[in-house]
Each structure stands twice: as structure tokens, then as C-alpha cells.
Protein backbone atom coordinates (compact mmCIF):
# COMPACT_ATOMS: atom_id res chain seq x y z
CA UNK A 1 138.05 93.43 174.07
CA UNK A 2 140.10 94.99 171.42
CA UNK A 3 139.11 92.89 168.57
CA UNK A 4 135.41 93.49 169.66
CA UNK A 5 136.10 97.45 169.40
CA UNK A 6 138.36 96.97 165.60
CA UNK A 7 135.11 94.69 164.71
CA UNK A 8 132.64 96.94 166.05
CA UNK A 9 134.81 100.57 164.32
CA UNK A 10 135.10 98.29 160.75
CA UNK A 11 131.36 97.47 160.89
CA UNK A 12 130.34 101.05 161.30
CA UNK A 13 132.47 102.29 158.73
CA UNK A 14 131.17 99.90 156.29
CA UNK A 15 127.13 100.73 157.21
CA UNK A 16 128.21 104.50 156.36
CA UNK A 17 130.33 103.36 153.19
CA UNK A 18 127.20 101.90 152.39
CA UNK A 19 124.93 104.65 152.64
CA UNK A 20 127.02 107.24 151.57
CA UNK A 21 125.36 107.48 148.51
CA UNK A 22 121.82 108.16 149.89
CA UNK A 23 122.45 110.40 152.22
CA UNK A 24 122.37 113.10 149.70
CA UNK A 25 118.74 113.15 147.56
CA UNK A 26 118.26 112.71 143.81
CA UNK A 27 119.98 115.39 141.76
CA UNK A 28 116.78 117.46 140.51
CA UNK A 29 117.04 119.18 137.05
CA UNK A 30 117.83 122.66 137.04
CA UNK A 31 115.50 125.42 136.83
CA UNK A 32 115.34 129.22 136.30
CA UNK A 33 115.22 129.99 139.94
CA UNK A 34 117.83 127.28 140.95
CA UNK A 35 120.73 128.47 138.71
CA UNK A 36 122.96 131.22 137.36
CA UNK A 37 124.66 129.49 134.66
CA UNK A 38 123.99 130.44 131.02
CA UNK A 39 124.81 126.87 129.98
CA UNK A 40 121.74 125.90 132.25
CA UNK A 41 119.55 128.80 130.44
CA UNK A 42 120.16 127.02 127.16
CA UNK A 43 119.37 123.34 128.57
CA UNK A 44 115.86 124.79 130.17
CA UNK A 45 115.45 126.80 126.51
CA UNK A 46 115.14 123.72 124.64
CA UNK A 47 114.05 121.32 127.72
CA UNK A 48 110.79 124.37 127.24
CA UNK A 49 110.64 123.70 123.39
CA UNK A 50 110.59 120.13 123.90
CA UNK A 51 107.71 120.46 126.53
CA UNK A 52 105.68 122.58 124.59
CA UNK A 53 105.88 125.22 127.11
CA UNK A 54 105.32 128.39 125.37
CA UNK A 55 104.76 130.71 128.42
CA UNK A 56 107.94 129.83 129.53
CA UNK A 57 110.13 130.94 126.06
CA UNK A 58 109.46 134.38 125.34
CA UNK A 59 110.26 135.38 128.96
CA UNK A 60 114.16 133.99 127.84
CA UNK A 61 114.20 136.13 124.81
CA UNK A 62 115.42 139.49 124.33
CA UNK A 63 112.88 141.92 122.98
CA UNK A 64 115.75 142.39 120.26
CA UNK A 65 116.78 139.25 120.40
CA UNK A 66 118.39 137.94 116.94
CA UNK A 67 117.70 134.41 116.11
CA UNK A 68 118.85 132.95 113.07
CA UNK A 69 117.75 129.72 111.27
CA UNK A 70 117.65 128.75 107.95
CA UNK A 71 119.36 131.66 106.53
CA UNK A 72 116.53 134.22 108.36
CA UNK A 73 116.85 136.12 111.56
CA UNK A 74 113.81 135.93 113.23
CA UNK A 75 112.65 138.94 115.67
CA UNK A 76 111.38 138.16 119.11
CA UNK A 77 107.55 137.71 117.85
CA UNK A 78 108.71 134.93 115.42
CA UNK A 79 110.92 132.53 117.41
CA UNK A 80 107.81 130.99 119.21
CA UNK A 81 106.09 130.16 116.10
CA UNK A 82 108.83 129.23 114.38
CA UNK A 83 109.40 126.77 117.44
CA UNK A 84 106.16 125.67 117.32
CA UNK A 85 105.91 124.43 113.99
CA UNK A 86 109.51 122.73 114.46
CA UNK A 87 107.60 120.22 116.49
CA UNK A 88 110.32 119.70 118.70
CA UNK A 89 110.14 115.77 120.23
CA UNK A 90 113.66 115.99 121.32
CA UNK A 91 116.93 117.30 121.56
CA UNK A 92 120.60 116.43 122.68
CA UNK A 93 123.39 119.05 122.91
CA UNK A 94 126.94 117.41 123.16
CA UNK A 95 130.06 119.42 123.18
CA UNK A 96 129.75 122.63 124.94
CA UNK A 97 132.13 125.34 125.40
CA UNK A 98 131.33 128.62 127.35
CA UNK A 99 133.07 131.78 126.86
CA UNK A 100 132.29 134.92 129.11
CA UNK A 101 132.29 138.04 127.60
CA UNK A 102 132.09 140.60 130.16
CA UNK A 103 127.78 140.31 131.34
CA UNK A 104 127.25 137.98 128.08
CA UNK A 105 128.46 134.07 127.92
CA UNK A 106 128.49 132.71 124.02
CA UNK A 107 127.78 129.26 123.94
CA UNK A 108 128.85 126.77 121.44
CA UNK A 109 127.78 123.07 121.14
CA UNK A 110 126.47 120.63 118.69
CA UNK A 111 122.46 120.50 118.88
CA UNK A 112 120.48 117.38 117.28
CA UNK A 113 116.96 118.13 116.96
CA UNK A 114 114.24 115.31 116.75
CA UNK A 115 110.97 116.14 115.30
CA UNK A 116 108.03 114.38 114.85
CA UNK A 117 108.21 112.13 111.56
CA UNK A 118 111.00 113.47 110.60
CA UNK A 119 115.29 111.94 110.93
CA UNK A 120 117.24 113.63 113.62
CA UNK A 121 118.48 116.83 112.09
CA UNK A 122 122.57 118.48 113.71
CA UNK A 123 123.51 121.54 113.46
CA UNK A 124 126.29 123.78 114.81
CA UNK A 125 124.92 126.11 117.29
CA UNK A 126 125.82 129.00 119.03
CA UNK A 127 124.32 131.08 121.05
CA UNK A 128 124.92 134.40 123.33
CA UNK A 129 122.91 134.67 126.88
CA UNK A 130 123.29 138.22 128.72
CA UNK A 131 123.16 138.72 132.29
CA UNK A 132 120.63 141.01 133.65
CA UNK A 133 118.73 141.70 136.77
CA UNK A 134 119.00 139.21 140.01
CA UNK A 135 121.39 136.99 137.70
CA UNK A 136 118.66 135.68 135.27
CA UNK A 137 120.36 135.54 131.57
CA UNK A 138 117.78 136.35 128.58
CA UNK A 139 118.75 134.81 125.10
CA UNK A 140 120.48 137.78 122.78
CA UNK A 141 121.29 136.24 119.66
CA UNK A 142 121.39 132.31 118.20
CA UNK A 143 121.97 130.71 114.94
CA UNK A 144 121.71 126.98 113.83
CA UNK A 145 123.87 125.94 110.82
CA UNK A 146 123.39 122.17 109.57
CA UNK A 147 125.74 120.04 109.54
CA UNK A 148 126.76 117.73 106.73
CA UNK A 149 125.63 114.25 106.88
CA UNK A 150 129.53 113.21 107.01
CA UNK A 151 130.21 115.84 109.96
CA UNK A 152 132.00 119.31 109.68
CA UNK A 153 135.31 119.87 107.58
CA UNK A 154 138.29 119.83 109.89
CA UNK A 155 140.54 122.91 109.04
CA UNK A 156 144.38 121.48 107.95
CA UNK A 157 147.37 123.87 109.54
CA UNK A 158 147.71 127.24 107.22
CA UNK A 159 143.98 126.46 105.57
CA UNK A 160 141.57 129.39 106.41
CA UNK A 161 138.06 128.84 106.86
CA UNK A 162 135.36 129.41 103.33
């Protein structure tokens, strides 16, 4: 009777073992109304870009927002048709850190941009999202610098940056 009770205990652990892993449902992607996290703000940015979503972006802009590319800072009314013509067909961002800064978090990470015909460009990003009303974040400022082909220069100990 015992070893018909350890048999039956060790079978039913095993079924739920077994089905741990679909008890919960697939992880969906984030989106503006399921999360507070600035790092999620920037994914959904360029996750919009990529999708040609162009509603979607200037409601995540500042009205004085400063974005900077290619040695121009671009004003609210040019980001989107700067975007456009980048021709976005996908992007990757590796290496994120987050920093909060009181009701802003600066982001920085590497961001390689695919366009259509044209080789995968990186660049150094960073980025600053500021909290505002019923925690949505709105983009404040970004820049883009490229990166050399054979990466970015390591500072040595006692070597200042430029």
C-alpha cells in the first residue's frame, strides 16, 4: 500500500514538473499601456520605426525634444521624417545601462540599424526618457554617434577621453 502511495505522489509530481512550463502563457511583447520602464519606451520607439508606425512616434516625443544625428539636432517636426527616410528594416540594441535621474532615466546601449539596401550601420546611443503623467515616459533628448568599423577606442588608466 505504501509503495502504491510513493508511486502514485512521484507520478504526480512528475505530470506537474512537466507542465510547469505551460501553465503560465507566452510572454507577449511589451506595450505602452503594459509597462513603466523607460528601457521598454526605447524598445517600442524603434520596434514603431521598424513597423512603419508613424502615429505611434510623435506621441513619444517631447514637443522640445532634442534629437541628434549626424551632427544635427532635429526639433520634434523633423524626427519623423528623418525616420522615414532612414528606412528602418531593423534594429538590435545590445548593452544597455539605465541610470535614473530623479523623473528622467538616460539610457545607453549600442544600436545597429538595418536599412533597406544598405550594410548594418552601429552607433553609440544614448538617450534620456522623462516621466510624466500616469507613468508614461516621452523621449527628451537622443543622439546616435557611429561607431568605427573596428569598434570604439578603449580608454587606458590616466588617458582622458578626445
Amino acid at each position: 500500500m505504501r509503495t502504491i502511495w510513493i508511486t502514485s505522489l512521484l507520478a504526480a509530481a512528475l505530470v506537474v514538473s512537466l507542465t510547469g512550463c505551460t501553465i503560465y502563457g507566452e510572454k507577449k511583447p511589451a506595450t505602452l499601456k503594459s509597462t513603466t520602464s523607460a528601457e521598454q519606451y526605447e524598445r517600442i520607439f524603434w520596434s514603431s520605426v521598424k513597423a512603419k508606425n508613424w502615429q505611434q512616434v510623435p506621441g513619444l516625443l517631447a514637443a522640445n525634444v532634442m534629437y541628434n544625428v549626424g551632427g544635427k539636432v532635429l526639433s520634434k517636426d523633423q524626427v519623423v521624417p528623418y525616420l522615414q527616410g532612414v528606412n528602418l528594416t531593423d534594429f538590435t540594441i545590445t548593452g544597455m545601462v539605465v541610470k535614473p535621474n530623479g523623473p528622467d532615466m538616460t539610457l545607453n546601449y549600442t544600436l545597429q540599424l538595418t536599412s533597406a539596401g544598405a550594410p548594418v550601420q552601429t552607433y553609440t546611443a544614448i538617450s534620456v526618457w522623462q516621466q510624466v503623467a500616469q507613468g508614461d515616459w516621452i523621449l527628451t533628448v537622443h543622439t546616435e554617434q557611429p561607431q568605427s568599423p573596428a569598434g570604439t577606442a578603449e580608454l587606458s588608466p590616466g588617458r582622458s577621453p578626445g
